[in-house]
N, C-alpha and C. Protein backbone atom coordinates (compact mmCIF):
# COMPACT_ATOMS: atom_id res chain seq x y z
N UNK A 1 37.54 -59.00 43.95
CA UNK A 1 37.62 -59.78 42.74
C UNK A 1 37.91 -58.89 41.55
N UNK A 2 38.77 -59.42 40.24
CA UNK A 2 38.72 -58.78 39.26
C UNK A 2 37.97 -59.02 38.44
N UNK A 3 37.65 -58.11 37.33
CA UNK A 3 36.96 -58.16 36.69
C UNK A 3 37.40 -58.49 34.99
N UNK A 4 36.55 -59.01 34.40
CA UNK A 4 37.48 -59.51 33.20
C UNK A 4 36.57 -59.38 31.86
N UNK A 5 37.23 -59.51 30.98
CA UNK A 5 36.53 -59.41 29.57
C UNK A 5 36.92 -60.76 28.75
N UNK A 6 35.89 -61.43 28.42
CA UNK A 6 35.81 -62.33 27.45
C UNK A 6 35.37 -62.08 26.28
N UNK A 7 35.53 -62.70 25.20
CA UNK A 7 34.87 -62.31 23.84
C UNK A 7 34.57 -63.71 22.86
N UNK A 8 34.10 -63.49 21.59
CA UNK A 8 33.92 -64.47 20.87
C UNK A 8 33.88 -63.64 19.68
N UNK A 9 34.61 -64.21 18.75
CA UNK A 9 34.27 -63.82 17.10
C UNK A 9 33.02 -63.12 17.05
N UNK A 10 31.45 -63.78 17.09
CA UNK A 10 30.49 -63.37 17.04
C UNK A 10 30.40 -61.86 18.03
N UNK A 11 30.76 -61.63 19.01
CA UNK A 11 30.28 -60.71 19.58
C UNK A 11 31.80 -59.61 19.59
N UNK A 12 32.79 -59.87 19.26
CA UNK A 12 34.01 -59.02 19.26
C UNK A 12 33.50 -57.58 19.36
N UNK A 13 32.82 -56.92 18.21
CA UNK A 13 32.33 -55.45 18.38
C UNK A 13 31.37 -55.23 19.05
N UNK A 14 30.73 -55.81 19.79
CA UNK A 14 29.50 -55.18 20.90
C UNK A 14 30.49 -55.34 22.03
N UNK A 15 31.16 -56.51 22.99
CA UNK A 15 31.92 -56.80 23.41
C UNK A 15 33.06 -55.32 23.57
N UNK A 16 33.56 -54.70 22.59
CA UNK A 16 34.63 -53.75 23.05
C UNK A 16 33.80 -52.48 22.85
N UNK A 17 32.91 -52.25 22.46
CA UNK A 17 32.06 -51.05 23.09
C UNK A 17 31.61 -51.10 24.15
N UNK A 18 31.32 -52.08 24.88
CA UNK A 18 30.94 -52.29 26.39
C UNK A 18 32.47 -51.87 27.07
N UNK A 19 33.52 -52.55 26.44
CA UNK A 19 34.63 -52.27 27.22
C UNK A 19 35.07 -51.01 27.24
N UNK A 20 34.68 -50.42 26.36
CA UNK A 20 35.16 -49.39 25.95
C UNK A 20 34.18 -48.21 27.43
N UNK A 21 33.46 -48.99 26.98
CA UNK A 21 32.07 -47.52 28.11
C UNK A 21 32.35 -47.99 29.74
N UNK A 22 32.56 -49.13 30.12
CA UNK A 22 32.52 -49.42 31.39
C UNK A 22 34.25 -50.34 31.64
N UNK A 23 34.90 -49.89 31.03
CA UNK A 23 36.28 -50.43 31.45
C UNK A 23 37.08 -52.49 31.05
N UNK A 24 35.51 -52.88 31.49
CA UNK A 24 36.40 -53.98 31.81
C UNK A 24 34.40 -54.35 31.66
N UNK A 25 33.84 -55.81 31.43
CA UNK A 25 33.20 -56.69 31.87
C UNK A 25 32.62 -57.55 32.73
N UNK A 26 31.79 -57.61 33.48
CA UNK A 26 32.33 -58.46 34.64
C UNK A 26 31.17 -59.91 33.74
N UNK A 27 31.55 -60.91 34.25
CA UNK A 27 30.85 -61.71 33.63
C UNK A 27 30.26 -62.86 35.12
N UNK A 28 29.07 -63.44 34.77
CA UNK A 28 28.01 -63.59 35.90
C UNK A 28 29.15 -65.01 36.65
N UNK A 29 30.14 -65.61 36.51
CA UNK A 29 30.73 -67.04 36.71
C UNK A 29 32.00 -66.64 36.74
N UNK A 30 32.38 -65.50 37.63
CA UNK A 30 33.78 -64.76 37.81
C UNK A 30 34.55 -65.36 38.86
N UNK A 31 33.62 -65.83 39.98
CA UNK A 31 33.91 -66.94 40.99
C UNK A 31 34.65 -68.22 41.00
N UNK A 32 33.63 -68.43 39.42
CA UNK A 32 34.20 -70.36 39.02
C UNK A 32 35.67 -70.23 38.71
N UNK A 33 35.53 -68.34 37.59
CA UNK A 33 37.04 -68.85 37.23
C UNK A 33 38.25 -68.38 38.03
N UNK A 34 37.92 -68.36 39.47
CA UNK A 34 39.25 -67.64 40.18
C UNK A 34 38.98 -68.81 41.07
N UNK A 35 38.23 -69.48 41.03
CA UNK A 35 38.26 -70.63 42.28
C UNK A 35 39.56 -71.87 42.38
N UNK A 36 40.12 -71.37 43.94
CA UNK A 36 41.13 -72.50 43.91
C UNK A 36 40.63 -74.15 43.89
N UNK A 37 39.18 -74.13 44.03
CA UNK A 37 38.74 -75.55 43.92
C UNK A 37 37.84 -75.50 43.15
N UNK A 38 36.97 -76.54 42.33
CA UNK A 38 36.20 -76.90 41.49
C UNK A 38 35.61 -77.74 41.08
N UNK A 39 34.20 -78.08 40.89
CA UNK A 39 33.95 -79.66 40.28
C UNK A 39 33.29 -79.44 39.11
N UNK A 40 33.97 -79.88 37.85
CA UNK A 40 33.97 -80.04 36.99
C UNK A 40 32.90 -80.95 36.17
N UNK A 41 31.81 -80.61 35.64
CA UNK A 41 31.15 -81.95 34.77
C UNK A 41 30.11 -82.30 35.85
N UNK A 42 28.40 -82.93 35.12
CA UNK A 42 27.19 -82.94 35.67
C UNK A 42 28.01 -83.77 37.18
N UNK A 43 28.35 -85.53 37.04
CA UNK A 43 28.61 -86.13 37.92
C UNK A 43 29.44 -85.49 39.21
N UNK A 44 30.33 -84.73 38.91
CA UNK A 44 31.30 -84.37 39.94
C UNK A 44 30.36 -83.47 40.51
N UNK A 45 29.37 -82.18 39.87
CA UNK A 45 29.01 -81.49 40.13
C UNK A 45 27.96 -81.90 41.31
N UNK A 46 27.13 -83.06 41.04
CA UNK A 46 26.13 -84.16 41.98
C UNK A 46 26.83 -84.52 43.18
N UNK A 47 27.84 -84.94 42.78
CA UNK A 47 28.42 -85.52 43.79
C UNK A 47 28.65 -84.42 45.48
N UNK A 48 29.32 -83.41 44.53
CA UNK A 48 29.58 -81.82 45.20
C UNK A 48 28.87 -81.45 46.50
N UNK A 49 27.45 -81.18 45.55
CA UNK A 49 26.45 -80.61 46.21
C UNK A 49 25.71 -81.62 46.91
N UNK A 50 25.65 -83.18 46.58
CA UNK A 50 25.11 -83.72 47.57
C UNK A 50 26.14 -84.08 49.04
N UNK A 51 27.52 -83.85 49.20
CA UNK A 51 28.50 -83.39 50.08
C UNK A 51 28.46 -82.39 50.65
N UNK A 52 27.56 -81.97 50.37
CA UNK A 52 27.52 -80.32 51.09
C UNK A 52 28.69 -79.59 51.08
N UNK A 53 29.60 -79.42 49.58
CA UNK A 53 30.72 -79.14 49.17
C UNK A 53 30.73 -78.00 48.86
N UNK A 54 29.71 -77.58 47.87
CA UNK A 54 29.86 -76.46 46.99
C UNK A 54 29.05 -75.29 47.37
N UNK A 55 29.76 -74.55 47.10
CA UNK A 55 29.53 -72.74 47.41
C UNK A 55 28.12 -72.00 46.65
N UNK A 56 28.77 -72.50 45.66
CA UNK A 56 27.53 -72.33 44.31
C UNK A 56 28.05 -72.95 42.80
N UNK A 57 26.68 -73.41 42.45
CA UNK A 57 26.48 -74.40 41.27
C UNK A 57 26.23 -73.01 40.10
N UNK A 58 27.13 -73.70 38.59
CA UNK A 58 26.45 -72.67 37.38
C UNK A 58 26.04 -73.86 36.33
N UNK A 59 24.91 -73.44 36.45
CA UNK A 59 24.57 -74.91 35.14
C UNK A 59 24.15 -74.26 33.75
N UNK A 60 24.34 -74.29 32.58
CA UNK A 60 24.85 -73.93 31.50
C UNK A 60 23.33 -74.39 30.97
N UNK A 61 22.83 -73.58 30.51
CA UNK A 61 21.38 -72.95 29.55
C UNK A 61 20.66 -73.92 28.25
N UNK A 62 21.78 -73.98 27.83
CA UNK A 62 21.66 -74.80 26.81
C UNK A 62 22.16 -76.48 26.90
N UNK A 63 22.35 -76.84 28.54
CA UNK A 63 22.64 -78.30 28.61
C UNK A 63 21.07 -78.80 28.47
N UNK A 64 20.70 -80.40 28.06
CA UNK A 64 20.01 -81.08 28.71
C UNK A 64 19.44 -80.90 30.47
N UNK A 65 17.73 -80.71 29.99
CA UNK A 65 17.50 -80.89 31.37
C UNK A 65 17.59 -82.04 32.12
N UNK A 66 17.50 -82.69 31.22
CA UNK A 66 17.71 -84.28 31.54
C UNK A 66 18.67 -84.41 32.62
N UNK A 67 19.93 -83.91 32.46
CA UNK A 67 21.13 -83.73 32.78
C UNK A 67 21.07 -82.60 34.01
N UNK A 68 20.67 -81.46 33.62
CA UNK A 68 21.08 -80.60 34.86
C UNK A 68 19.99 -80.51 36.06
N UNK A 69 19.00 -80.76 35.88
CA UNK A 69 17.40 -81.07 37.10
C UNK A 69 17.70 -81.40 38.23
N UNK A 70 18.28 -82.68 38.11
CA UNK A 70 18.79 -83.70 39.06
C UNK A 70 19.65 -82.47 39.97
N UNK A 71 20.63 -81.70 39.46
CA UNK A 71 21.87 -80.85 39.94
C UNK A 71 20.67 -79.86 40.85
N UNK A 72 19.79 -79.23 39.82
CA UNK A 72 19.27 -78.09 40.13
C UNK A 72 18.20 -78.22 41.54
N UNK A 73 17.83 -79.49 41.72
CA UNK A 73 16.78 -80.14 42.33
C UNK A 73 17.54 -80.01 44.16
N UNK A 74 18.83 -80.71 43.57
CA UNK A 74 19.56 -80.95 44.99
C UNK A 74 20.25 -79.83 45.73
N UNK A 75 20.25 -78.84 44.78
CA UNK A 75 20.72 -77.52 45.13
C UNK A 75 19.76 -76.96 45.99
N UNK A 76 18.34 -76.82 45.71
CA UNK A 76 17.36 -76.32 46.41
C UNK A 76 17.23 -76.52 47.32
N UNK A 77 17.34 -78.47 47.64
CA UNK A 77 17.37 -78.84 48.58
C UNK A 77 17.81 -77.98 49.86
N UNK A 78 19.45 -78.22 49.27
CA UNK A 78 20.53 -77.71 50.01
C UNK A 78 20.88 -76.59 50.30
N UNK A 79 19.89 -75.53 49.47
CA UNK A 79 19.90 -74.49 49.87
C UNK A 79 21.33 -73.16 49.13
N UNK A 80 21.69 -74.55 47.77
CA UNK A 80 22.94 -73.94 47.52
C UNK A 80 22.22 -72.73 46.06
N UNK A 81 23.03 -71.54 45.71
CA UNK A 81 22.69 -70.89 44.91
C UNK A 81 23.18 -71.75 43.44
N UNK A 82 22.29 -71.14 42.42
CA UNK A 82 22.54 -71.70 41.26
C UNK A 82 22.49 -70.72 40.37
N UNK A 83 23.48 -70.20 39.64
CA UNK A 83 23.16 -69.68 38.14
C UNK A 83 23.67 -70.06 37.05
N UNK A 84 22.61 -69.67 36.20
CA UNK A 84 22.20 -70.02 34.74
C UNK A 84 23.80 -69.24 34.00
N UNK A 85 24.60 -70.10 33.01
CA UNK A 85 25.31 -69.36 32.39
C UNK A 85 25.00 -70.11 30.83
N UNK A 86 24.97 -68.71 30.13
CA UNK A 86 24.55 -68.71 28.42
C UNK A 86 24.53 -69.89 27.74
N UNK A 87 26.06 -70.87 27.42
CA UNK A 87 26.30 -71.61 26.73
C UNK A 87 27.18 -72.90 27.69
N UNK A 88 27.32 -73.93 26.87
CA UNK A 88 27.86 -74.91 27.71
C UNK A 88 29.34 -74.62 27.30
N UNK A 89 29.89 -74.00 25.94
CA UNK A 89 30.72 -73.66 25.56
C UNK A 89 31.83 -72.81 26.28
N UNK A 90 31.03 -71.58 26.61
CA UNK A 90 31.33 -70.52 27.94
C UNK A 90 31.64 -71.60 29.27
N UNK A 91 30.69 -72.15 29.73
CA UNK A 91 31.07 -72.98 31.09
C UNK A 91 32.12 -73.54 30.84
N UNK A 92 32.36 -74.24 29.68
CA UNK A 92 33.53 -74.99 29.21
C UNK A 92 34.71 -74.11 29.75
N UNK A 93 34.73 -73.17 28.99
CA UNK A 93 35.77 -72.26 29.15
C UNK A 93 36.79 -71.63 30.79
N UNK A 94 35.05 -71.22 31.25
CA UNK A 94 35.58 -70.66 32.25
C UNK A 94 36.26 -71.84 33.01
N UNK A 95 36.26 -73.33 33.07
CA UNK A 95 36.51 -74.24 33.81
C UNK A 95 37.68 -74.40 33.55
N UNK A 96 38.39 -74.00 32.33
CA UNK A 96 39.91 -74.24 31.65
C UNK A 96 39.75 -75.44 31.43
N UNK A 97 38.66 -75.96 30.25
CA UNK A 97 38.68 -77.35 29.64
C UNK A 97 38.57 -77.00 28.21
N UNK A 98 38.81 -77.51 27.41
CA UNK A 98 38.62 -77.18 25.64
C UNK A 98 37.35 -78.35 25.68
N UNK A 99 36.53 -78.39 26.32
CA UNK A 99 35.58 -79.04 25.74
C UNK A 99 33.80 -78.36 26.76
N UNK A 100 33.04 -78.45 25.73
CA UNK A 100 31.88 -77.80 26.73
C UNK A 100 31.51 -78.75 28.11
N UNK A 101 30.86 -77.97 28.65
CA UNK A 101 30.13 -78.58 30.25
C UNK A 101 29.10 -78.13 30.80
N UNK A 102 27.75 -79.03 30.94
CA UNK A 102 26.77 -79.04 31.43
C UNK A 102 26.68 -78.12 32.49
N UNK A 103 27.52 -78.19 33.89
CA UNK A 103 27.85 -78.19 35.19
C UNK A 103 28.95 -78.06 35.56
N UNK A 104 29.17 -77.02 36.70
CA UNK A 104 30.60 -76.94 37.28
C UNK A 104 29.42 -76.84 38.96
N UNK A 105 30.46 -76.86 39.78
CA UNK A 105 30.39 -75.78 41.26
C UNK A 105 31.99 -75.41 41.93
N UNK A 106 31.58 -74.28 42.67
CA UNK A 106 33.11 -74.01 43.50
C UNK A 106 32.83 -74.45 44.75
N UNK A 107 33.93 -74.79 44.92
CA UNK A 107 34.41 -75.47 46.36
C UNK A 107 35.21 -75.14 47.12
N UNK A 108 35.79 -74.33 46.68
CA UNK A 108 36.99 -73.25 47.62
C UNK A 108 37.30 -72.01 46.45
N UNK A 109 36.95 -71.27 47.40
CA UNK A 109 37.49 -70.15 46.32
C UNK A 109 38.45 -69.40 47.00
């Protein structure tokens, strides 16, 4: 896998001193964004993992638990891994949507 550097206004100069000392970034949801498959958004993401679809679930920190429990609950079940990523903004991103997201999982990578 490659490794990649993301940034944000807010963090631009901590961000390229890291790059600067260790080359490149790796960021914890490097999977989601090279995955040839994907489910996108809490519902798809439910749907996923109760299919016994997905590889691994990233549910976004700052969603509603309301919203991600249900995801996180059925994962356990299932035995699927789950990680926590920072912002729903970031998840947004890595998914190639201009809008934030609770939930993704990969499904083929």
């Amino acid at each position: 896998m490659c490794s990649i550097l993301l940034t944000s206004r807010k963090n631009d100069a901590k961000l390229k001193r890291c790059a600067g000392a260790w080359g490149m970034l790796l960021v914890p949801y490097e999977r989601l964004l090279f995955a040839r498959k994907k489910a996108v958004g809490s519902k798809e993401t439910l749907k996923t993992v109760e299919r016994g679809q997905a590889k691994i679930v990233y549910v976004a920190k700052n969603a509603e638990r309301r919203i991600t429990e249900p995801i996180i609950r059925a994962c356990q079940a299932r035995g699927i891994p789950v990680e926590e990523v920072p912002s729903m903004k970031e998840l947004g991103r890595a998914c190639g949507i201009s809008v934030n997201c609770a939930s993704a999982a990969v499904i083929e990578e």
